[in-house]
Protein backbone atom coordinates (compact mmCIF):
# COMPACT_ATOMS: atom_id res chain seq x y z
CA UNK A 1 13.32 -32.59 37.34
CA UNK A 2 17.21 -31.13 36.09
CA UNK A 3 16.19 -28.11 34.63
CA UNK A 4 18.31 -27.42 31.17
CA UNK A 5 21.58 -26.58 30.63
CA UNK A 6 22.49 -23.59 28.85
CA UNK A 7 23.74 -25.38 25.81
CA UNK A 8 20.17 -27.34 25.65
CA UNK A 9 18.31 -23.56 26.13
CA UNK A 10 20.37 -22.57 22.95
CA UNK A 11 19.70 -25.60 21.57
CA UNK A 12 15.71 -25.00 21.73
CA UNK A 13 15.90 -21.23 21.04
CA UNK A 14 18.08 -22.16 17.72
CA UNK A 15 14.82 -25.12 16.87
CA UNK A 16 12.34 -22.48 17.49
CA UNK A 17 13.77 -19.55 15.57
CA UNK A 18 14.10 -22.16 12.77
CA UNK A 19 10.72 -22.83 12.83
CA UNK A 20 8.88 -19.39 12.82
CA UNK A 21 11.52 -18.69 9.69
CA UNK A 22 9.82 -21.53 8.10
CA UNK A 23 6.21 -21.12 8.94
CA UNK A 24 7.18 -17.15 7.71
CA UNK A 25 8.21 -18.76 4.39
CA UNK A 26 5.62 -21.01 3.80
CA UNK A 27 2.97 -18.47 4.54
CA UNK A 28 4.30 -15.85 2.01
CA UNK A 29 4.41 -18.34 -0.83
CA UNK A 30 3.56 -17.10 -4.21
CA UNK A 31 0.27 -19.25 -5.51
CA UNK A 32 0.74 -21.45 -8.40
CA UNK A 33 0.88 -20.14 -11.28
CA UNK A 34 2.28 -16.50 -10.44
CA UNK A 35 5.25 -15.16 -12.04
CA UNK A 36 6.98 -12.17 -11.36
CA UNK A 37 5.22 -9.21 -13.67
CA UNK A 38 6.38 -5.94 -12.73
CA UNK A 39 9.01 -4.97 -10.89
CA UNK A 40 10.29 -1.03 -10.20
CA UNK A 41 13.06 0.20 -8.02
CA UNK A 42 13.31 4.06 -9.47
CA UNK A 43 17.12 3.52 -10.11
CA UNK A 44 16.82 4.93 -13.39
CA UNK A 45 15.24 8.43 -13.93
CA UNK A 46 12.96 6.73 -16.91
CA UNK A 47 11.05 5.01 -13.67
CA UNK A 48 8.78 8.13 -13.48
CA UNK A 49 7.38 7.51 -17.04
CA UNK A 50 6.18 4.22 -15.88
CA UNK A 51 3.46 6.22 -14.15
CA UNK A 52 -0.17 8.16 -14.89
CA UNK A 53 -0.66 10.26 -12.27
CA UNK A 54 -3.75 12.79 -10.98
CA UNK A 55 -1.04 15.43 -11.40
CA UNK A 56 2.35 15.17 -12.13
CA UNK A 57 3.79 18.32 -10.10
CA UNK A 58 3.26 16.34 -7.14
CA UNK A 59 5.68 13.47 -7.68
CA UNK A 60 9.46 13.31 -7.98
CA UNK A 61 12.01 10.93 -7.86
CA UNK A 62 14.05 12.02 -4.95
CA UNK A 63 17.02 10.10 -3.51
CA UNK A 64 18.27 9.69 0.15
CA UNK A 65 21.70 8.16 0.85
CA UNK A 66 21.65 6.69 -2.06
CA UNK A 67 18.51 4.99 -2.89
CA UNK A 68 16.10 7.05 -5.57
CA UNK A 69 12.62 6.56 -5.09
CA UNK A 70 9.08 7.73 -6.12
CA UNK A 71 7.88 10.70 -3.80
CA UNK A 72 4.61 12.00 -3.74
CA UNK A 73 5.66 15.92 -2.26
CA UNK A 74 2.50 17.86 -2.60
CA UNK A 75 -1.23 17.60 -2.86
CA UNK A 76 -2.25 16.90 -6.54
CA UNK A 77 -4.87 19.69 -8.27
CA UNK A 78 -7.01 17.10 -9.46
CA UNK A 79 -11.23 17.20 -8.75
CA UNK A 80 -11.94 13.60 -8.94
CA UNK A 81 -15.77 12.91 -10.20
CA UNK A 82 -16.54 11.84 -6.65
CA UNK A 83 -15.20 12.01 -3.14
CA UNK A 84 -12.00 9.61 -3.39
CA UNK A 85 -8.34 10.38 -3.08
CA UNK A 86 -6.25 12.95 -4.52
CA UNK A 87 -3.45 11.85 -4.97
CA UNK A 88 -2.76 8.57 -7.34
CA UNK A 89 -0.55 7.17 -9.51
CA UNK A 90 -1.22 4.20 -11.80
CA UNK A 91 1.18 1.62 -12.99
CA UNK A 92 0.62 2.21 -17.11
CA UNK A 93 0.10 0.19 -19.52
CA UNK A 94 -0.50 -3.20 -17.57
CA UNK A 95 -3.70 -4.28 -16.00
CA UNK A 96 -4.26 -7.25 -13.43
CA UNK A 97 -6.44 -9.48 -12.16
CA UNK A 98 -5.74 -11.58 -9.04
CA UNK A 99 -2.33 -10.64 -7.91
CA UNK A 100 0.42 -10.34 -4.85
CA UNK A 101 2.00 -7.35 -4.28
CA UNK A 102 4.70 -6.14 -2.32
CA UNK A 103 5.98 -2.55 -2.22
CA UNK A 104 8.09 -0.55 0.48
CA UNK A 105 6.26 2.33 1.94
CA UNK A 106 7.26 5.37 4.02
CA UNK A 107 4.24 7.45 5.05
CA UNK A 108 6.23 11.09 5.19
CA UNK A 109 3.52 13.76 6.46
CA UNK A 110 -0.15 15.57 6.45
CA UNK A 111 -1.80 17.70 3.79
CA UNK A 112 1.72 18.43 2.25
CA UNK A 113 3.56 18.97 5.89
CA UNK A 114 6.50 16.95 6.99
CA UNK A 115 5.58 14.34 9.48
CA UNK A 116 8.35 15.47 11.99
CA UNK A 117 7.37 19.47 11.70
CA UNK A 118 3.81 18.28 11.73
CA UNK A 119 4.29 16.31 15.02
CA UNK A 120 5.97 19.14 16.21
CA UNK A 121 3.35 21.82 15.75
CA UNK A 122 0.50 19.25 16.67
CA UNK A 123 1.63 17.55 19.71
CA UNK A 124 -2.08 16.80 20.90
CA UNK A 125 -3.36 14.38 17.87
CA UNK A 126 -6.81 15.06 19.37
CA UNK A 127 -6.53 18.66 17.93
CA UNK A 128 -4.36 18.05 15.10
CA UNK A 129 -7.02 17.81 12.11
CA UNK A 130 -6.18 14.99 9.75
CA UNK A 131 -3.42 13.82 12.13
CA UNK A 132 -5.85 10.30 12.93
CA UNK A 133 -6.07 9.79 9.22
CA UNK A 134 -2.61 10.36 8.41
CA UNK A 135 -2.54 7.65 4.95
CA UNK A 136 -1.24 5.89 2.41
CA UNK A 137 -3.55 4.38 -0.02
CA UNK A 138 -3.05 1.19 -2.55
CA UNK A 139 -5.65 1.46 -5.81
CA UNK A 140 -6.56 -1.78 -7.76
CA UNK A 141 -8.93 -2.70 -10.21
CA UNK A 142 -8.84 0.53 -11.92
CA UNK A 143 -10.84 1.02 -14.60
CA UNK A 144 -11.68 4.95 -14.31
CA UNK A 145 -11.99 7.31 -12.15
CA UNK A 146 -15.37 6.66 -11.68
CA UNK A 147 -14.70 2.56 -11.11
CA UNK A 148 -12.17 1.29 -9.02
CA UNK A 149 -11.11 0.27 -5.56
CA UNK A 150 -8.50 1.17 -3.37
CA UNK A 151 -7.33 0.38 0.23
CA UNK A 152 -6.32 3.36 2.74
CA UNK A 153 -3.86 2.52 5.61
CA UNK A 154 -3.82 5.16 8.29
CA UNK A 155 -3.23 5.38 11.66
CA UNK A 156 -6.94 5.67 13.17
CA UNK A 157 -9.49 3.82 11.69
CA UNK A 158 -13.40 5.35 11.32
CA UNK A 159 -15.71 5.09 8.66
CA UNK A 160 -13.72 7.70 6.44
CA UNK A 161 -10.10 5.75 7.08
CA UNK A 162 -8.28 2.52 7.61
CA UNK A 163 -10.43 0.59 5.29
CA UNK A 164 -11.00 -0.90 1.79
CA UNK A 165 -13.09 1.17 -0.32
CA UNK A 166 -15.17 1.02 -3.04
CA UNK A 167 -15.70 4.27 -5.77
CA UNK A 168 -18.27 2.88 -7.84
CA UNK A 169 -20.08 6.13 -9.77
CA UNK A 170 -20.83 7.50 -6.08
CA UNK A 171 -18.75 8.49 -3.23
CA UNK A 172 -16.08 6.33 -1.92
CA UNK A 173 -17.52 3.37 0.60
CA UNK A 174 -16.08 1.08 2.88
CA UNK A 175 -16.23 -2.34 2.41
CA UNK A 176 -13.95 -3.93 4.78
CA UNK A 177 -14.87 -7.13 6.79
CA UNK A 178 -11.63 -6.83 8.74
CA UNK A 179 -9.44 -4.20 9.67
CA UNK A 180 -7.08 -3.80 13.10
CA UNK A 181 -7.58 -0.01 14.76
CA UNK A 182 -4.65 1.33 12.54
CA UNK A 183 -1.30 1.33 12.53
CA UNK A 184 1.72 3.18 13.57
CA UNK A 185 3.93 4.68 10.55
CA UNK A 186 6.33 6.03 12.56
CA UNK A 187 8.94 8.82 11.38
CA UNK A 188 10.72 8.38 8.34
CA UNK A 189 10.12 4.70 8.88
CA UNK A 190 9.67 2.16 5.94
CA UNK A 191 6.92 -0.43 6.16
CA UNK A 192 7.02 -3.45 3.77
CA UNK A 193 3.17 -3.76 2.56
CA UNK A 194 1.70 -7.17 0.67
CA UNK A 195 -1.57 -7.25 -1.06
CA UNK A 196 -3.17 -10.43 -1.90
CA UNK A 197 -5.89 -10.10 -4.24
CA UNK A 198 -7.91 -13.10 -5.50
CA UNK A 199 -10.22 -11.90 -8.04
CA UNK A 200 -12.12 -15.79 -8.48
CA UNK A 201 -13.16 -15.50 -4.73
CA UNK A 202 -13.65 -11.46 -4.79
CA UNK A 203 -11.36 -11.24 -1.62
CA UNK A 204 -8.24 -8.80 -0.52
CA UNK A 205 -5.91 -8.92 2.48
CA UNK A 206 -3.22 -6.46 2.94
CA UNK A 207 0.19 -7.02 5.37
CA UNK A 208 1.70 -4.41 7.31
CA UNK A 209 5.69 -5.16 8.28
CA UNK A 210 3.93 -8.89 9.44
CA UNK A 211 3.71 -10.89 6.43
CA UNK A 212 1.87 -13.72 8.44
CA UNK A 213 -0.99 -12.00 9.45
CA UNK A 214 -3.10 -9.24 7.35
CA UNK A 215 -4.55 -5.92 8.95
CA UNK A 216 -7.17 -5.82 6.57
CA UNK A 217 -9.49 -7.99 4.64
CA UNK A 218 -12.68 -7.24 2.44
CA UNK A 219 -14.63 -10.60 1.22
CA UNK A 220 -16.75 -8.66 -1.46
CA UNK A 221 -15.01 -6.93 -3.55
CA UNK A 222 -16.09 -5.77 -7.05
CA UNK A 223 -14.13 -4.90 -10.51
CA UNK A 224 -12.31 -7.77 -11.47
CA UNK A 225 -9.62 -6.45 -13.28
CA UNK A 226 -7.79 -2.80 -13.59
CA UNK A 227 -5.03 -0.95 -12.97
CA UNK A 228 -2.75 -0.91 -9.68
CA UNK A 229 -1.25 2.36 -8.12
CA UNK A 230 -0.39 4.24 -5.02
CA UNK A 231 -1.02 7.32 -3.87
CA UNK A 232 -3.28 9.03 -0.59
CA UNK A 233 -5.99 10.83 0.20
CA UNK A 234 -4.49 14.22 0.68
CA UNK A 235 -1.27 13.62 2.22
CA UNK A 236 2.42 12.65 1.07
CA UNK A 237 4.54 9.68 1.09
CA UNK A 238 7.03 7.85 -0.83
CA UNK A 239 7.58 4.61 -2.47
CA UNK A 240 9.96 1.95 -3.87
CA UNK A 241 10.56 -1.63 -4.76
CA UNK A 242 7.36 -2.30 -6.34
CA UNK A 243 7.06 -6.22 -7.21
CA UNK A 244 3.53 -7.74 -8.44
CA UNK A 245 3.34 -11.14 -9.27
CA UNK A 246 0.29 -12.92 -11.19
CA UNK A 247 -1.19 -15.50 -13.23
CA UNK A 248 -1.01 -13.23 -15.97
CA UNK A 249 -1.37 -9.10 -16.78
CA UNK A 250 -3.07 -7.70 -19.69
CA UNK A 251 -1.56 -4.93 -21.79
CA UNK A 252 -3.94 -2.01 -21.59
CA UNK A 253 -3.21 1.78 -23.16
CA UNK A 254 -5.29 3.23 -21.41
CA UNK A 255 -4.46 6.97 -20.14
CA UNK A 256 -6.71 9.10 -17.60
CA UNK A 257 -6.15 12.62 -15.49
CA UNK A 258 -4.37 14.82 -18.29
């Protein structure tokens, strides 16, 4: 057999790149029906006041060569009604049901602490406290503080982290049928999250950098509709380019925290 030339290799690596673009493209199709809703890229410094937050101290728009963005900086003094995050801040004014979101993510320390200087002063994980549960959490169907759901990314899971919860007038519980051991945020790395919610089939995924396959799923999930946000447990992070498509979002005036 005349093994290929290096013109045919090319050939075949050109095919195959061609085809994982479209199989990437295909799989990240908006369903039928969606249209672009909200959008936010904190380029003008009215972004913040698209935001309720747990406490607004704790957030700034901060730029870094040249891109602004939303940047959670401190832990919030809020005392939620039950154990659940901290730190949140909701989308206003808009409420959703089954949507796709996509948002830019950089996870950017622990409990307040830069992630380099905290790496730095903890170099055994093992010892380092919340190190493991180092987060970034995504809140949906939020309809009060007392009702809503919200999924943490960190980079160890357990039965405290790296899952979907559920606050539903009692402590925050996990409800995840899925979920990979965690993931690696790096430093001063941005990940590119997705969030598929289907309210008619009660499901969520969410996509970490890989848009073809999710890291988490939960196939029971409650609260139908409510608002969308971002936010952590008790650490810091920032965020940008916020995009949520849907069938449809419901204006809602809602206000909570202050």
């Amino acid at each position: 057999m005349t093994a290929p030339t290096t013109n045919q290799l090319h050939l075949a690596t050109c095919l195959f790149i061609g085809l994982i673009s479209l199989v990437s493209l295909s799989a990240v199709e908006l369903p039928e029906g969606y249209a672009l809703q909200y959008e936010q890229s904190f380029n003008s410094k009215n972004s913040y006041d698209d935001f309720m937050m747990t406490d607004s101290s704790a957030w700034v728009l901060k730029k870094k060569k040249g891109n602004q963005f939303l940047a959670l900086e401190g832990e919030s003094k809020y005392e939620p009604p039950y154990r659940s995050p901290l730190n949140i801040a909701l989308i206003k004014g808009m409420t959703f049901g089954s949507f796709v979101l996509e948002v830019d993510i950089l996870q950017s320390g622990v409990k307040g602490t830069p992630i380099a200087q905290f790496m730095k002063e903890n170099p055994d994980p093992t010892k380092a406290g919340g190190y493991a549960h180092r987060d970034h959490c995504f809140f949906f169907g939020f309809q009060d503080p007392a009702h809503y759901m919200y999924i943490h990314v960190a980079k160890t899971g357990d039965n405290n982290a790296h899952n979907v919860f559920v606050v539903n007038e009692s402590p925050r519980t996990p409800i995840t049928d899925f979920r990979t051991v965690g993931v690696d945020w790096g430093v001063n790395v941005w990940r590119k999250i997705r969030i598929v919610r289907d309210a008619a089939k009660n499901t969520v995924a969410l996509y970490f950098d890989d848009m073809l396959t999710p890291i988490m799923i939960a196939d029971d999930v409650p609260f139908e509709r409510g608002f969308i946000g971002f936010g952590s447990f008790d650490d810091i992070g920032w965020v940008d380019n916020i995009k949520i498509w849907a069938p449809e979002s419901k204006t809602n005036t809602q206000t909570f925290f202050e």
